[in-house]
Protein backbone atom coordinates (compact mmCIF):
# COMPACT_ATOMS: atom_id res chain seq x y z
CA UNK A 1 54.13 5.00 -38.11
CA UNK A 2 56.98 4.39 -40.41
CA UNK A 3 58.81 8.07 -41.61
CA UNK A 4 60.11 6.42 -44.94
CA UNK A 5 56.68 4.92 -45.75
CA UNK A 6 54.85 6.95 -48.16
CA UNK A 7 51.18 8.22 -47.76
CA UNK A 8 48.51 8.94 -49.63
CA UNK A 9 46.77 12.34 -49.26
CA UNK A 10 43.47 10.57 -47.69
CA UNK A 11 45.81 7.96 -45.53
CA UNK A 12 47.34 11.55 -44.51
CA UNK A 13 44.04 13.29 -43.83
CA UNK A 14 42.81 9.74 -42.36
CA UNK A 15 45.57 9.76 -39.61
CA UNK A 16 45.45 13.17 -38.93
CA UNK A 17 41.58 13.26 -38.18
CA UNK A 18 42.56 10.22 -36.02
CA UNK A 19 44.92 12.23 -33.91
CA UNK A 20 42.56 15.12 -33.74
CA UNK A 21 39.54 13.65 -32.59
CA UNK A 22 41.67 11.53 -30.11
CA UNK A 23 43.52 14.05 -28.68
CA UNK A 24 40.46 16.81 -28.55
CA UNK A 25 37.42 16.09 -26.11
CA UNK A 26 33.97 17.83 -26.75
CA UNK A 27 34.12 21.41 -25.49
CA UNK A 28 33.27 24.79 -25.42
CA UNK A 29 34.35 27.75 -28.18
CA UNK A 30 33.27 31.34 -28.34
CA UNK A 31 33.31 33.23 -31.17
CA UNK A 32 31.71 35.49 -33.51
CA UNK A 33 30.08 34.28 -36.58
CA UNK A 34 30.38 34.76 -39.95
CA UNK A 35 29.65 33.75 -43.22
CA UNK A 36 26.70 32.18 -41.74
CA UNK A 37 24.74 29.63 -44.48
CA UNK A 38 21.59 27.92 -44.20
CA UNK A 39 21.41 25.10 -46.31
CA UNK A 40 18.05 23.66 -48.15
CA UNK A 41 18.85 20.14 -46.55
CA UNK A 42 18.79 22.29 -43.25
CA UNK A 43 22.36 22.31 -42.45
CA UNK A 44 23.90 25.31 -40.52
CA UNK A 45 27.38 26.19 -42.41
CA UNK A 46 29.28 29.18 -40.42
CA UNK A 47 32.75 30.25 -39.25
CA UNK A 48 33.63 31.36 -35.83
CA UNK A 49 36.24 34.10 -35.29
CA UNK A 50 37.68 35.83 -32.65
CA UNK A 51 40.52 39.22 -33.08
CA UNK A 52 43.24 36.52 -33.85
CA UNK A 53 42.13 33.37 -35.73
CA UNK A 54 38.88 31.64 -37.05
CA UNK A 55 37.84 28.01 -37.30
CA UNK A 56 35.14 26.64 -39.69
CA UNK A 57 32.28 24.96 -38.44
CA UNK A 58 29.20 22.77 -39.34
CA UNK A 59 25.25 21.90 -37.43
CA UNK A 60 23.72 19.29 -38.54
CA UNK A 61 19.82 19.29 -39.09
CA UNK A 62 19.01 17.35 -36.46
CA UNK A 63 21.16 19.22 -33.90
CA UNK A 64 20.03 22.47 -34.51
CA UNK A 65 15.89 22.05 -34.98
CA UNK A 66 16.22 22.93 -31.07
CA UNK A 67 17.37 25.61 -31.08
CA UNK A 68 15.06 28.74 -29.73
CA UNK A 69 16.94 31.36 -31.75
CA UNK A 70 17.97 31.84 -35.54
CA UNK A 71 21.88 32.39 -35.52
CA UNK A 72 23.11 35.81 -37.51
CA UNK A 73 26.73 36.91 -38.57
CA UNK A 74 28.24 38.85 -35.96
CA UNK A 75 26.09 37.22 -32.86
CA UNK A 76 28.60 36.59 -30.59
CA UNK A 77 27.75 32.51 -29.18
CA UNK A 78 29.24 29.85 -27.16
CA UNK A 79 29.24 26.47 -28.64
CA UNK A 80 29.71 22.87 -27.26
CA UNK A 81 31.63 21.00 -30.16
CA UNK A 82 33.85 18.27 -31.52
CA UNK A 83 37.14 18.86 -33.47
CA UNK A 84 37.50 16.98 -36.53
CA UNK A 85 39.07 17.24 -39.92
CA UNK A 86 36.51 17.14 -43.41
CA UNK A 87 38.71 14.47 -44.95
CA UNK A 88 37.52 14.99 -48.47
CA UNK A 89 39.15 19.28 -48.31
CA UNK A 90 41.48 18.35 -45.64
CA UNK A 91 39.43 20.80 -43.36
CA UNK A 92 39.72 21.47 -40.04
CA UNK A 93 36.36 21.94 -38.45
CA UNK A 94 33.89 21.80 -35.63
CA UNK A 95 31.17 19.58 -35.60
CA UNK A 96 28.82 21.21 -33.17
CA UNK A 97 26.08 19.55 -30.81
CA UNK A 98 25.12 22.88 -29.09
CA UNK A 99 24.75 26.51 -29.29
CA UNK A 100 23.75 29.46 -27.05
CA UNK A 101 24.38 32.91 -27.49
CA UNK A 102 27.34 34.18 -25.45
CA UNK A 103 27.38 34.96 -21.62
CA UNK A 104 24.27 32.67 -20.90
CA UNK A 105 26.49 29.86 -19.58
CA UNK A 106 27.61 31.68 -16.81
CA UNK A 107 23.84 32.86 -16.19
CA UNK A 108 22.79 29.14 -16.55
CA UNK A 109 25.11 27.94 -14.15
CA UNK A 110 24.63 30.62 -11.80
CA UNK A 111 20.37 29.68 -12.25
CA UNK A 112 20.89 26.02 -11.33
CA UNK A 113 23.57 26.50 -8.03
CA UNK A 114 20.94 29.03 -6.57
CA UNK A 115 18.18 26.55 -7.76
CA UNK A 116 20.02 23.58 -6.27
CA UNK A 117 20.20 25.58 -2.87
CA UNK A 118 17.38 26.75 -2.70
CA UNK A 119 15.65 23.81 -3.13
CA UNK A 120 17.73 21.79 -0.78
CA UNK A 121 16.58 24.25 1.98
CA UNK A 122 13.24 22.96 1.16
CA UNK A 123 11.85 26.56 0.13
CA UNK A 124 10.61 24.84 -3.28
CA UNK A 125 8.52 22.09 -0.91
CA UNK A 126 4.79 21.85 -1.50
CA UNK A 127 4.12 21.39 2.05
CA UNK A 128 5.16 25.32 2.29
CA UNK A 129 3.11 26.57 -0.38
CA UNK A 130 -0.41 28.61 0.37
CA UNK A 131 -3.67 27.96 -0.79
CA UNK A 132 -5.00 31.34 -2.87
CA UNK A 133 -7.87 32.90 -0.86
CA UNK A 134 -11.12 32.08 -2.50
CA UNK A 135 -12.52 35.80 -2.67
CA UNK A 136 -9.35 38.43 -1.94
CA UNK A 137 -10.52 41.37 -0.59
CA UNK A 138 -7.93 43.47 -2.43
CA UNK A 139 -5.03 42.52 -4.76
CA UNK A 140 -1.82 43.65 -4.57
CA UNK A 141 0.27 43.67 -7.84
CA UNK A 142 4.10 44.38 -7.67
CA UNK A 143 6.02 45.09 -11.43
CA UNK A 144 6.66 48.09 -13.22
CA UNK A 145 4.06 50.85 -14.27
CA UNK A 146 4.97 51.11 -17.96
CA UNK A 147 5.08 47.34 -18.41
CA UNK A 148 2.96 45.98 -20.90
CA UNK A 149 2.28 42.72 -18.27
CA UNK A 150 0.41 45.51 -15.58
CA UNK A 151 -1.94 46.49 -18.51
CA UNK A 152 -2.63 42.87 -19.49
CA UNK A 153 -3.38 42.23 -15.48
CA UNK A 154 -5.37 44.59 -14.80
CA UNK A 155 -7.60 44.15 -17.45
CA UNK A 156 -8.02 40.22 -16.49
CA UNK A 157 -8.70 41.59 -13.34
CA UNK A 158 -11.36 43.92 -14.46
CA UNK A 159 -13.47 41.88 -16.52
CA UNK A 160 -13.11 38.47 -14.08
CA UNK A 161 -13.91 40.68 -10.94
CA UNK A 162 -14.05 44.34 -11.40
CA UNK A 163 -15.09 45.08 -7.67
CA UNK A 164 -12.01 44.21 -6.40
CA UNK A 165 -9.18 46.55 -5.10
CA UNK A 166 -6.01 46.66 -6.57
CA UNK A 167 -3.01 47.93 -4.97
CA UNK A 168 0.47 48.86 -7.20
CA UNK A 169 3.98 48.10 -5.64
CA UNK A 170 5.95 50.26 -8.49
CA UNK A 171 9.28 49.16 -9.12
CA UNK A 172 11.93 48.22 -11.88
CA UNK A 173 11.56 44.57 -13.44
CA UNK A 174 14.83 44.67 -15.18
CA UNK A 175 18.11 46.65 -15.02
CA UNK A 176 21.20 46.98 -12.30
CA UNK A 177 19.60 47.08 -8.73
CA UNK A 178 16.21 46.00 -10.05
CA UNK A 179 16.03 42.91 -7.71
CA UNK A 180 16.44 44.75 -4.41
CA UNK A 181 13.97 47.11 -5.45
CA UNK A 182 11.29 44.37 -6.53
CA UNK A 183 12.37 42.29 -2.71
CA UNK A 184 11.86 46.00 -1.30
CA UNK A 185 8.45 46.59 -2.89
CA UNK A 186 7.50 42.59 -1.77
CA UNK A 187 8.36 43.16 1.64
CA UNK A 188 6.49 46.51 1.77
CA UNK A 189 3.53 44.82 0.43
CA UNK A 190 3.95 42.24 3.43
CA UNK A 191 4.39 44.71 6.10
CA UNK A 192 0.91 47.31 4.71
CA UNK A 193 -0.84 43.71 5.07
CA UNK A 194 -3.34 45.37 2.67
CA UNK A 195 -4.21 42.78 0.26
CA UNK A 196 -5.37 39.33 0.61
CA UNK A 197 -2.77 37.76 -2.06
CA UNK A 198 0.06 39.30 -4.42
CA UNK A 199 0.87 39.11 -7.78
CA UNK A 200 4.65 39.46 -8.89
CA UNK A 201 4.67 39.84 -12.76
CA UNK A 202 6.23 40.74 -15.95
CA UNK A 203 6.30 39.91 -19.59
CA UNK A 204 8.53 37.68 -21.52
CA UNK A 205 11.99 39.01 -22.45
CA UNK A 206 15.73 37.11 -22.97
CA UNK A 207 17.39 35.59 -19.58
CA UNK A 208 19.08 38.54 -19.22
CA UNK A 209 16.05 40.68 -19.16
CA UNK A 210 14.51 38.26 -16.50
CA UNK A 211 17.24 37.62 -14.51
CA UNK A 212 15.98 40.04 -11.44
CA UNK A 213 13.55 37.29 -10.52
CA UNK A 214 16.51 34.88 -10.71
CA UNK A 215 18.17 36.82 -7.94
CA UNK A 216 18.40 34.74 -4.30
CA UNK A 217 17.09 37.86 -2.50
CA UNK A 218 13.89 38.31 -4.86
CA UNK A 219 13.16 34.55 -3.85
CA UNK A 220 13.73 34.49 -0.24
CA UNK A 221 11.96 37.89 0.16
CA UNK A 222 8.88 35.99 -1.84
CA UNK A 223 8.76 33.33 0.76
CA UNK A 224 9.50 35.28 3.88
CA UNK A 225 6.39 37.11 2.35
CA UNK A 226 3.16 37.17 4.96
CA UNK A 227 0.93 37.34 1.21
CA UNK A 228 0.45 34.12 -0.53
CA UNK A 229 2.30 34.89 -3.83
CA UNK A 230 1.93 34.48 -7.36
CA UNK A 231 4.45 34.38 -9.74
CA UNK A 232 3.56 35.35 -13.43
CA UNK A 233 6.68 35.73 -15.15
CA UNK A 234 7.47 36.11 -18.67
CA UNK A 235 6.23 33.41 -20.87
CA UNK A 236 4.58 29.47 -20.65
CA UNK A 237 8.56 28.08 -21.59
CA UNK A 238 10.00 31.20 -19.09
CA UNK A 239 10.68 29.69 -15.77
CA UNK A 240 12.72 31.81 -13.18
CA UNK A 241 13.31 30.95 -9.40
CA UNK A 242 10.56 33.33 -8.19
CA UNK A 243 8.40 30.73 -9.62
CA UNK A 244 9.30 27.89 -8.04
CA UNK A 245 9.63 29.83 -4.78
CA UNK A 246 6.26 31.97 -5.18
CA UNK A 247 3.19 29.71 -3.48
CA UNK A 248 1.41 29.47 -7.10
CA UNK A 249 3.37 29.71 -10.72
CA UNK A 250 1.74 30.93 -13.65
CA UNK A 251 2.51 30.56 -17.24
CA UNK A 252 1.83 34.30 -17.63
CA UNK A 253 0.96 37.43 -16.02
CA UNK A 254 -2.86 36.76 -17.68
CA UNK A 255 -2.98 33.51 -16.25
CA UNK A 256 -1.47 34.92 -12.88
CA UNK A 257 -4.42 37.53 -12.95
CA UNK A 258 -7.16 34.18 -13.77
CA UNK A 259 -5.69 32.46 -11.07
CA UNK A 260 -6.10 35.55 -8.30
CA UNK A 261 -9.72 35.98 -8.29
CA UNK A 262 -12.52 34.05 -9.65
CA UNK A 263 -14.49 34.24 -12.86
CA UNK A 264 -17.51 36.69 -11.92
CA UNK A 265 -19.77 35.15 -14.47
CA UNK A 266 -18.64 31.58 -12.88
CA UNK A 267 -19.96 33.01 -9.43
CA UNK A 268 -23.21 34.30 -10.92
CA UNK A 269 -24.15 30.75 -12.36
CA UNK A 270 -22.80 29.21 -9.45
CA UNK A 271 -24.96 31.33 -7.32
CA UNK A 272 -27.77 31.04 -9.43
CA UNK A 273 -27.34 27.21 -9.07
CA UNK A 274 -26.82 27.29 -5.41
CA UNK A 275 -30.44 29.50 -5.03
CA UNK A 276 -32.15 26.97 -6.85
CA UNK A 277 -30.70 24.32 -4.68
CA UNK A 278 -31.86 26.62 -1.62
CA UNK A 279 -35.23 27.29 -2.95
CA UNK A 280 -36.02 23.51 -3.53
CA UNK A 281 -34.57 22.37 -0.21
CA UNK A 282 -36.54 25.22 1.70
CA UNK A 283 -39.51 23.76 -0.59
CA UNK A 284 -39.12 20.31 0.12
CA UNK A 285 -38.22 21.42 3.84
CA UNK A 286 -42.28 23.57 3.83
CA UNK A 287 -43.85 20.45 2.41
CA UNK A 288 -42.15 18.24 5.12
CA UNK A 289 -43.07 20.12 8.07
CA UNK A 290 -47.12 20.44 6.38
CA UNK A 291 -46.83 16.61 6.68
CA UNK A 292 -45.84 16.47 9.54
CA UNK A 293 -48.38 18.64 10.67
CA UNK A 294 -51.03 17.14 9.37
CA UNK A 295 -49.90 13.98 10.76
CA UNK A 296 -49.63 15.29 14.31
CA UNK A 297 -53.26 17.14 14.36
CA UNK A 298 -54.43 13.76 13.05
CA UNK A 299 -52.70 12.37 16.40
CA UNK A 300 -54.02 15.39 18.64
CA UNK A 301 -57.63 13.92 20.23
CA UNK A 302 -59.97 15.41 22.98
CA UNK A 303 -58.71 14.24 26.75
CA UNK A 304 -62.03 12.44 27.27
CA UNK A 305 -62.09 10.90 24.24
CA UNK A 306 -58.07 9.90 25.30
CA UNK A 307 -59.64 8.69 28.01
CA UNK A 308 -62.39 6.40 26.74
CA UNK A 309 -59.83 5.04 23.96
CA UNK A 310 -57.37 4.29 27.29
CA UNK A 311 -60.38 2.65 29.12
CA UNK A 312 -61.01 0.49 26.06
CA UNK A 313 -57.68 -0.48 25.85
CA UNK A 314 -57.17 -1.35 29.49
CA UNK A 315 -60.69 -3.40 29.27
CA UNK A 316 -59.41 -5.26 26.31
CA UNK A 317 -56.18 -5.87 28.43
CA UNK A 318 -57.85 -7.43 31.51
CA UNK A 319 -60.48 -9.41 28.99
CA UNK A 320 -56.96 -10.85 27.61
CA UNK A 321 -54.79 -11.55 30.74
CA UNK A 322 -58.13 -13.63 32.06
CA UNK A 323 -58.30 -15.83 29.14
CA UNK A 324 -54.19 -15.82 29.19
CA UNK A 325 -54.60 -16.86 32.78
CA UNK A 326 -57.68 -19.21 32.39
CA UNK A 327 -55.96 -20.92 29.14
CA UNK A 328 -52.79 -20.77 30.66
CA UNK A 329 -53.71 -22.99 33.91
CA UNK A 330 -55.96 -25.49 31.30
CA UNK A 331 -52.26 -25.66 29.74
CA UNK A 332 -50.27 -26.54 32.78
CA UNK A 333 -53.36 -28.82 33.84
CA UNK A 334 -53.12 -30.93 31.13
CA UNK A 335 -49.08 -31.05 30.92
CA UNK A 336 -49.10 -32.15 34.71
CA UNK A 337 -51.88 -35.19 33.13
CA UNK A 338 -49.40 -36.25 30.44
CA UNK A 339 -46.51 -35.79 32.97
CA UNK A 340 -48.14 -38.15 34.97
CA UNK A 341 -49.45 -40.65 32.32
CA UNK A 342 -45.97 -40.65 30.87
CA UNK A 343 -44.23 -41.42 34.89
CA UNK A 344 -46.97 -44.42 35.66
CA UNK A 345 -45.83 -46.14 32.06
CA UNK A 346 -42.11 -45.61 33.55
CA UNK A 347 -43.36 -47.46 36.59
CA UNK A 348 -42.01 -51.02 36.97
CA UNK A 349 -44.27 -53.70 37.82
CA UNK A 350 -42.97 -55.66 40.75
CA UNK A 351 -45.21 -58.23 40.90
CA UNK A 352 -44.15 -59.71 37.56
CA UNK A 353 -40.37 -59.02 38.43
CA UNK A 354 -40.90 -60.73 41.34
CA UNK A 355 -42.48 -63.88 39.55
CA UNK A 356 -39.69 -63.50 36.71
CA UNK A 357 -37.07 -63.57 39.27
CA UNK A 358 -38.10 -66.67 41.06
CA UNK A 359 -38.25 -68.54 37.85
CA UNK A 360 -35.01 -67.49 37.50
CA UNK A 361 -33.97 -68.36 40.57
CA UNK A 362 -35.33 -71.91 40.15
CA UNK A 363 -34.20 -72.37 36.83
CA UNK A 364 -30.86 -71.50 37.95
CA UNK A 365 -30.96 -74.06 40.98
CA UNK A 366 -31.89 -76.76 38.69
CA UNK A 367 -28.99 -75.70 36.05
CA UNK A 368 -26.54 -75.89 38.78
CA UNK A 369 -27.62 -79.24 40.03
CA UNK A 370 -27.07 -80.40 36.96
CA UNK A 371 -24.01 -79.52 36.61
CA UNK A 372 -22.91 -80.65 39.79
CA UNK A 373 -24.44 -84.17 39.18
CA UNK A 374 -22.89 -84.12 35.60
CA UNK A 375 -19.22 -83.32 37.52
CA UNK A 376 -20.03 -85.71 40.09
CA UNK A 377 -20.35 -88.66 37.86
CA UNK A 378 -17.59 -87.62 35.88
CA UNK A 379 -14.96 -87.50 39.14
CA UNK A 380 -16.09 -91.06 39.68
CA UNK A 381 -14.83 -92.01 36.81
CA UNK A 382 -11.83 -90.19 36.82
CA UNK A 383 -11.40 -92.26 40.26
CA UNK A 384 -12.05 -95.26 39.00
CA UNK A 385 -9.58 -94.90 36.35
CA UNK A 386 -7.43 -93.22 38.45
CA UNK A 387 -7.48 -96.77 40.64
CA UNK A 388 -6.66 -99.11 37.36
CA UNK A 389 -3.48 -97.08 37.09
CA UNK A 390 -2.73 -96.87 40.70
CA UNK A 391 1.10 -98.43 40.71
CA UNK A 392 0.46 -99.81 44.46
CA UNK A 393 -2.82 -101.60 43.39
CA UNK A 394 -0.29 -103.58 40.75
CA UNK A 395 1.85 -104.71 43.45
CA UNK A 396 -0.99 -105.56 45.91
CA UNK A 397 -1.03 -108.57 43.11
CA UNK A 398 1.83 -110.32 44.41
CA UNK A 399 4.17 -107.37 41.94
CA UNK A 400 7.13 -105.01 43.50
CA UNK A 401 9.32 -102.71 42.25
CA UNK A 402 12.46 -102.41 42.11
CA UNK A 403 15.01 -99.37 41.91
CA UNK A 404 18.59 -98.60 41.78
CA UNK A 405 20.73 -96.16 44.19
CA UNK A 406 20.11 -93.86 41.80
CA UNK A 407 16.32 -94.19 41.87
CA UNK A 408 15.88 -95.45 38.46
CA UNK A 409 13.47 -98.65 37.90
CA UNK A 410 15.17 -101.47 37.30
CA UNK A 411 13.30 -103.31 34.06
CA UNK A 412 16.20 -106.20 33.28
CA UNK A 413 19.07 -107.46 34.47
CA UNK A 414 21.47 -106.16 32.04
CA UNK A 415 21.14 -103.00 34.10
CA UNK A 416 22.47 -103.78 37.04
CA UNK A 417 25.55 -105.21 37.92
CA UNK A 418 26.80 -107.79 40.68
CA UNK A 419 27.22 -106.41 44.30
CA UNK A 420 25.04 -103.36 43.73
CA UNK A 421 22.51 -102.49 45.77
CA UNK A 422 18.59 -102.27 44.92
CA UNK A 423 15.60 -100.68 46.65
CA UNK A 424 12.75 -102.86 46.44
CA UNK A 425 9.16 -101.43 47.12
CA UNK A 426 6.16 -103.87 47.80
CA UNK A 427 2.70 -103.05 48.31
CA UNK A 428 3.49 -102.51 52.01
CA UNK A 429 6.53 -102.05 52.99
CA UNK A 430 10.00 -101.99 51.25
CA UNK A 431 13.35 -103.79 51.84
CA UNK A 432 17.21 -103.10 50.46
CA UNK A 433 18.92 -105.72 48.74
CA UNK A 434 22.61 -106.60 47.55
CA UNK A 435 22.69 -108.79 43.57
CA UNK A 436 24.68 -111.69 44.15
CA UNK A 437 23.35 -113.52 40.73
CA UNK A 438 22.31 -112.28 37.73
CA UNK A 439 19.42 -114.71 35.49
């Protein structure tokens, strides 16, 4: 930027927010506040202080609706924040997306590296956890004797199943030292092996006042524990590690109680409905085994009367195998008939081959004569003709041929010359001659 140039206020308050909000991430301030104002739009308008300095700041709506707690003057809190300058006053302030009360960041850190460990041991697994025994012979119940949450319990327990035992495990649910004392009275629980399952409660209360069950030997102690477990801490939106270590979570120590021991009034109609199942199948079962009964006495004759009924049946038997037998030989009689009907048609009759065959026979003589005669003639006069063209019949008219050395017929004189020689062929015989004159 240029020093001689010369800025106006909001250019000045412009570049200066610039640089601020450049050069300052989002982070974390503690602080005490004061002059805390809730605006009708729903804006939170505050300013946090320490011994040595203060710095104005602002929540928007939107941001601080989530909030679980109502900020006061002189709550000390940790918020996360962005520096920026309110151009219009030229204020320096934070512009906050977070708030918690101060001290629970190191708590929530703490909560989520024990939770991340834990968990990546697999003592969070499912596979791990224990089904709740359907009837528990006796409950054991380990939290503090004046807390309101053993009261609560206890009368859950009464009124679902007021038969059932209840052991207390005293001990401290909040305080220094609390959380080996509530691992101490878990394990004590575990080795009395008095109760069928255990219920580790308390009621609602800050993180602080909760953080006992957050400790790493209150959850290994809960699953080292020989007791299925239930965890009933604090409220629904309370969670804690015993919870997610415990074999069974509960929203609260009420629900923990509900979920220990069955709904007596639930048993009673569920009873009543399974006797009226029994009665009607031990009904149905009598009214079977009458029928049955009956049916067998109706089966159940005299011997002699067995008898007779046997000597029927065996009369009726041999009165049916003889007319099996009897129709059975008429069947095979007249298949052998047909058999033999049907092989005297396949028969041949050789008398009338015979005859057929010697007409052949002649017939074929007769064609073949023919056909000799009819070749016969025809070679005669192939013979004849043969004769007419006969070269040796032409000269046995007073004609010869004539040939030169070459073998070629002479025709005419122009092809041959004087002094050569000729072959001359008669009808018998043949003589050599020299041309001395040419005609």
């Amino acid at each position: 930027m240029d020093k001689n140039r010369v800025l106006s206020v909001r250019e000045l308050n412009f570049a200066a927010k610039q640089l601020i909000e450049g050069g300052l991430p989002l982070l974390w301030v503690r602080g005490e506040i004061s002059n805390f104002v809730s605006a009708a739009s729903g804006h939170w308008y505050f300013s946090l202080k320490d011994e040595m300095a203060q710095v104005r700041c602002v929540m928007f709506r939107h941001k601080s609706q989530y909030l679980d707690f109502k900020p006061a003057n002189g709550m000390q809190v940790e918020v996360l924040a962005l520096a920026t300058l309110y151009e219009a006053r030229g204020d320096f302030q934070l512009t906050l997306e977070k708030m918690r009360p101060a001290g629970l960041g190191a708590l929530f850190e703490a909560f989520e590296r024990l939770k991340t460990r834990l968990e990546g041991e697999g003592l969070f697994d499912a596979e791990r956890k224990r089904d709740l025994p359907q009837l528990p012979r006796q409950i054991g119940i380990v939290t503090s004797p004046q807390a309101a949450a053993l009261r609560d319990v206890l009368r859950t327990l009464a009124n679902r199943m007021p038969n059932v035992p209840v052991v207390l495990y005293p001990t401290p649910v909040q305080g220094e030292g609390s959380a080996q004392k509530i691992a101490l009275a878990i394990k004590t629980a575990g080795q009395r092996a008095e109760c069928d399952v255990l219920i580790v409660c308390r009621g609602g209360g800050s993180i602080e006042d909760l953080w006992a069950f957050n400790e790493e030997v209150v959850a290994r102690t809960i699953a080292a524990s020989p007791i299925p477990v239930v965890s009933g801490v604090g409220h629904e939106t309370d969670f804690t590690i015993a919870d997610f270590v415990a074999d069974l979570r509960a929203a609260t120590p009420t629900a923990a109680a509900q979920a220990a021991v069955p709904d007596r009034q639930e048993l009673r109609q569920r009873f009543a409905q399974l006797r009226q199942r029994l009665a009607r199948a031990a009904s149905r079962r009598f009214e079977q085994g009458m029928q049955q009964v009956d049916f067998l006495q109706r089966r159940l004759v005299h011997p002699a009367q067995r008898i007779g009924q046997q000597t029927e049946r065996l009369g009726a038997l041999q009165q049916r195998m003889r007319l099996a037998n009897a129709s059975g030989m008429q069947q095979q009689q007249g298949r052998w008939n047909s058999l033999w009907q049907r092989l005297r048609a396949q028969r041949p009759d050789l008398a009338r081959l015979q005859e057929l065959q010697t007409n052949h026979a002649r017939r074929l003589g007769a064609a073949m004569q023919r056909t000799l005669d009819r070749h016969d003639a025809r070679l005669i006069a192939l013979q004849q003709h043969l004769q007419l063209l006969d070269p040796l019949q032409v000269l046995a008219r007073g004609y010869s041929m004539v040939r030169d050395a070459q073998g070629n017929i002479v025709a005419s004189s122009e092809n041959i010359a004087l002094g050569e020689k000729l072959d001359i062929t008669f009808a018998r015989g043949g003589a050599k001659a020299v041309v001395q004159e040419k005609n």
